[in-house]
N, C-alpha and C. Protein backbone atom coordinates (compact mmCIF):
# COMPACT_ATOMS: atom_id res chain seq x y z
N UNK A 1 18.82 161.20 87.24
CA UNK A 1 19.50 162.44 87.59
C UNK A 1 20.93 162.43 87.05
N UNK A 2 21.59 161.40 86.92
CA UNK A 2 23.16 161.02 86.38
C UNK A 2 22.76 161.45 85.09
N UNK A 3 22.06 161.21 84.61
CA UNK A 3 21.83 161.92 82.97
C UNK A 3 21.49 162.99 83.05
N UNK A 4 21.05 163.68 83.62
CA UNK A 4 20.93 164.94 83.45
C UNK A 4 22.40 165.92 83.76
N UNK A 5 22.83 165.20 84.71
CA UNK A 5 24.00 165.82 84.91
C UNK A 5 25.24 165.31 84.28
N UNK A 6 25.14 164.82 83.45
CA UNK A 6 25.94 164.18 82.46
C UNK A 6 25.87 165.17 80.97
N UNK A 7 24.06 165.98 80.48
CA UNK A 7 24.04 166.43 79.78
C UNK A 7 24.53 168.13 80.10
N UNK A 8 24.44 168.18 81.18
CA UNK A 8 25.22 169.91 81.55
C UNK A 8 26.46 169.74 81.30
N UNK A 9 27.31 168.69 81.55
CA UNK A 9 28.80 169.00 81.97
C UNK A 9 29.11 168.57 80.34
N UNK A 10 28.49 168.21 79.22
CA UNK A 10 28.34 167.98 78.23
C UNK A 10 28.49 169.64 77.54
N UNK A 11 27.43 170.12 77.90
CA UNK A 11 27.17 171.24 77.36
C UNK A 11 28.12 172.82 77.98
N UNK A 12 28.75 172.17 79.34
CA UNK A 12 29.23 173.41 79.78
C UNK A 12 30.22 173.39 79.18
N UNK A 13 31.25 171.91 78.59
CA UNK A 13 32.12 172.00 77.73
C UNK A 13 32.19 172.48 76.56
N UNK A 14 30.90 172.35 75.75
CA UNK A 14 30.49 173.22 74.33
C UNK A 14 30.66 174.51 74.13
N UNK A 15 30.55 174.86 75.43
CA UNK A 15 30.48 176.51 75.82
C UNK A 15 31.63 177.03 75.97
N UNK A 16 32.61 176.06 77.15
CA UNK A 16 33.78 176.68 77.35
C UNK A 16 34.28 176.58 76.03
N UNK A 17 34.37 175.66 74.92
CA UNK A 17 35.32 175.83 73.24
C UNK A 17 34.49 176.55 73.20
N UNK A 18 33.91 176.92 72.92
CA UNK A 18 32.67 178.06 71.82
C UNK A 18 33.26 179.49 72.32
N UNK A 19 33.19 179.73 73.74
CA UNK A 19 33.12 180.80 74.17
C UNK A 19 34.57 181.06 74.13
N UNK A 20 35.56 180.48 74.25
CA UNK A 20 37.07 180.22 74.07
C UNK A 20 37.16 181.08 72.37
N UNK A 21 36.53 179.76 71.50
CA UNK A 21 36.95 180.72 70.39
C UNK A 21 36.69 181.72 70.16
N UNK A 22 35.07 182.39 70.42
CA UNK A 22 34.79 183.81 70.27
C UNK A 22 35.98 184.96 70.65
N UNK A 23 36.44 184.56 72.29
CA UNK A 23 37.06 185.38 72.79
C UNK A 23 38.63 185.54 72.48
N UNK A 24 39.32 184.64 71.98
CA UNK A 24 40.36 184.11 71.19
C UNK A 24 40.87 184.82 69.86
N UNK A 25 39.84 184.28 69.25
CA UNK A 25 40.04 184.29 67.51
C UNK A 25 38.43 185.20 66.71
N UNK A 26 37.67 185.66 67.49
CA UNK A 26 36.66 186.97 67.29
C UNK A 26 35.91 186.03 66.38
N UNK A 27 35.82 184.44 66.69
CA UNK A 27 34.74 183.81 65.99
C UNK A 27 33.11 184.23 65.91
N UNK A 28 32.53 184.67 64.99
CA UNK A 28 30.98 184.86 65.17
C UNK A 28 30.17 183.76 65.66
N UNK A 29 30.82 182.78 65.00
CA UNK A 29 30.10 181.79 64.59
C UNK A 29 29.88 180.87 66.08
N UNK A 30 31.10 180.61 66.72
CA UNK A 30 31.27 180.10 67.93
C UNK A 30 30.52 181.06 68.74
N UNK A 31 30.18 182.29 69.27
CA UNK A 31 29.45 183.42 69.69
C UNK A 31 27.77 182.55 69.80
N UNK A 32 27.91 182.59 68.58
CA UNK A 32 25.90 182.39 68.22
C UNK A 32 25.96 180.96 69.18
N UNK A 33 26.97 179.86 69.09
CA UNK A 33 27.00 178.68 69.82
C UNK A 33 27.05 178.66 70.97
N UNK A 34 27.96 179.48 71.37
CA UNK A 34 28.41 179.25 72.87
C UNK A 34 26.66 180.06 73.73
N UNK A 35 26.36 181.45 72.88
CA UNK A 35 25.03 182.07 73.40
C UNK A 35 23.95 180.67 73.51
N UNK A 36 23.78 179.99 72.56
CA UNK A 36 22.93 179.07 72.59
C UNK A 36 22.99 177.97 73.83
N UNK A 37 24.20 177.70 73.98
CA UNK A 37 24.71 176.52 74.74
C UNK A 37 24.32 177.20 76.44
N UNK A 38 24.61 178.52 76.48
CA UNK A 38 24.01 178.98 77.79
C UNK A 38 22.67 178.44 78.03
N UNK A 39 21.72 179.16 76.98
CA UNK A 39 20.22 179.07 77.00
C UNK A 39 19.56 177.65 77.28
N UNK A 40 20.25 176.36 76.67
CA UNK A 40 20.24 175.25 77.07
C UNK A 40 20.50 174.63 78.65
N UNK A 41 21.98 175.41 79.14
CA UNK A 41 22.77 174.95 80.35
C UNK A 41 21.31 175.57 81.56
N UNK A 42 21.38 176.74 80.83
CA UNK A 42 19.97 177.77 82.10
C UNK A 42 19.20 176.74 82.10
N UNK A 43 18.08 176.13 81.08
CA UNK A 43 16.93 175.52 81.24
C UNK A 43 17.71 173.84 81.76
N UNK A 44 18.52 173.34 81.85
CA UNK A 44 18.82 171.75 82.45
C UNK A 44 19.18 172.21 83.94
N UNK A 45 19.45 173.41 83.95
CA UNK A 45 20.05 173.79 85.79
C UNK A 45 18.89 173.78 86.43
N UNK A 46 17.71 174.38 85.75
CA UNK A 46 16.35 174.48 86.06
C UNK A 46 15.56 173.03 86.59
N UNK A 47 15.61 171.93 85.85
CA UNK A 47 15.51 170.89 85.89
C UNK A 47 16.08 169.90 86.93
N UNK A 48 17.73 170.75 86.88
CA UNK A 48 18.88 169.35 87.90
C UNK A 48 17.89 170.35 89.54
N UNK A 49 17.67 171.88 89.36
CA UNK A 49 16.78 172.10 90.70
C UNK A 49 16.05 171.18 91.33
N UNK A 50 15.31 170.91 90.33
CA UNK A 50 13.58 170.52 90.58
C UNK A 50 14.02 168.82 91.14
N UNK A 51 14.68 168.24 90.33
CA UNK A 51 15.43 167.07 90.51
C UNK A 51 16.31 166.92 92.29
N UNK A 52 16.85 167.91 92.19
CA UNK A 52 17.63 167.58 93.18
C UNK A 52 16.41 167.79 94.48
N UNK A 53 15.59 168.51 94.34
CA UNK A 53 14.89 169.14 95.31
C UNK A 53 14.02 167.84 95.92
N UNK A 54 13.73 167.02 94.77
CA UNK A 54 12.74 165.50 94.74
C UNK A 54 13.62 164.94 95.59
N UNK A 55 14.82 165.02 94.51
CA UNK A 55 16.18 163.55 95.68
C UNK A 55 15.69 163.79 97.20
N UNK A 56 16.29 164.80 97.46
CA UNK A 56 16.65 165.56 98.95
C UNK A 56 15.23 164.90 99.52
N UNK A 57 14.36 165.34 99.38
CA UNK A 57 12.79 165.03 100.07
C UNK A 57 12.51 163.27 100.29
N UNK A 58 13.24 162.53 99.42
CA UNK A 58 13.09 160.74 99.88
C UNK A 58 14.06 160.54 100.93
């Protein structure tokens, strides 16, 4: 579970620069990244759920 939540806070940082530059400096390019980096963060939150839901139940 430490890895998993190691790879969100990974990725929520990708997002905050990405989404930083879009909104900043009208990067496209950071845009297409930071959109991506959501779509990733959605499906591991999905996961740290299911995960945490296991922990809780032992």
């Amino acid at each position: 579970m430490k890895e998993l939540v190691d790879k969100i806070q990974s990725l929520i940082g990708d997002f905050k620069k990405d989404a930083g530059l879009q909104l900043e400096n009208g990067n496209k390019a950071a845009g297409v990244r930071a959109r991506k980096a959501s779509l990733e963060i959605e499906k591991l939150m999905k996961e740290f759920r299911k995960a945490s839901i296991d922990e809780a139940k032992k």
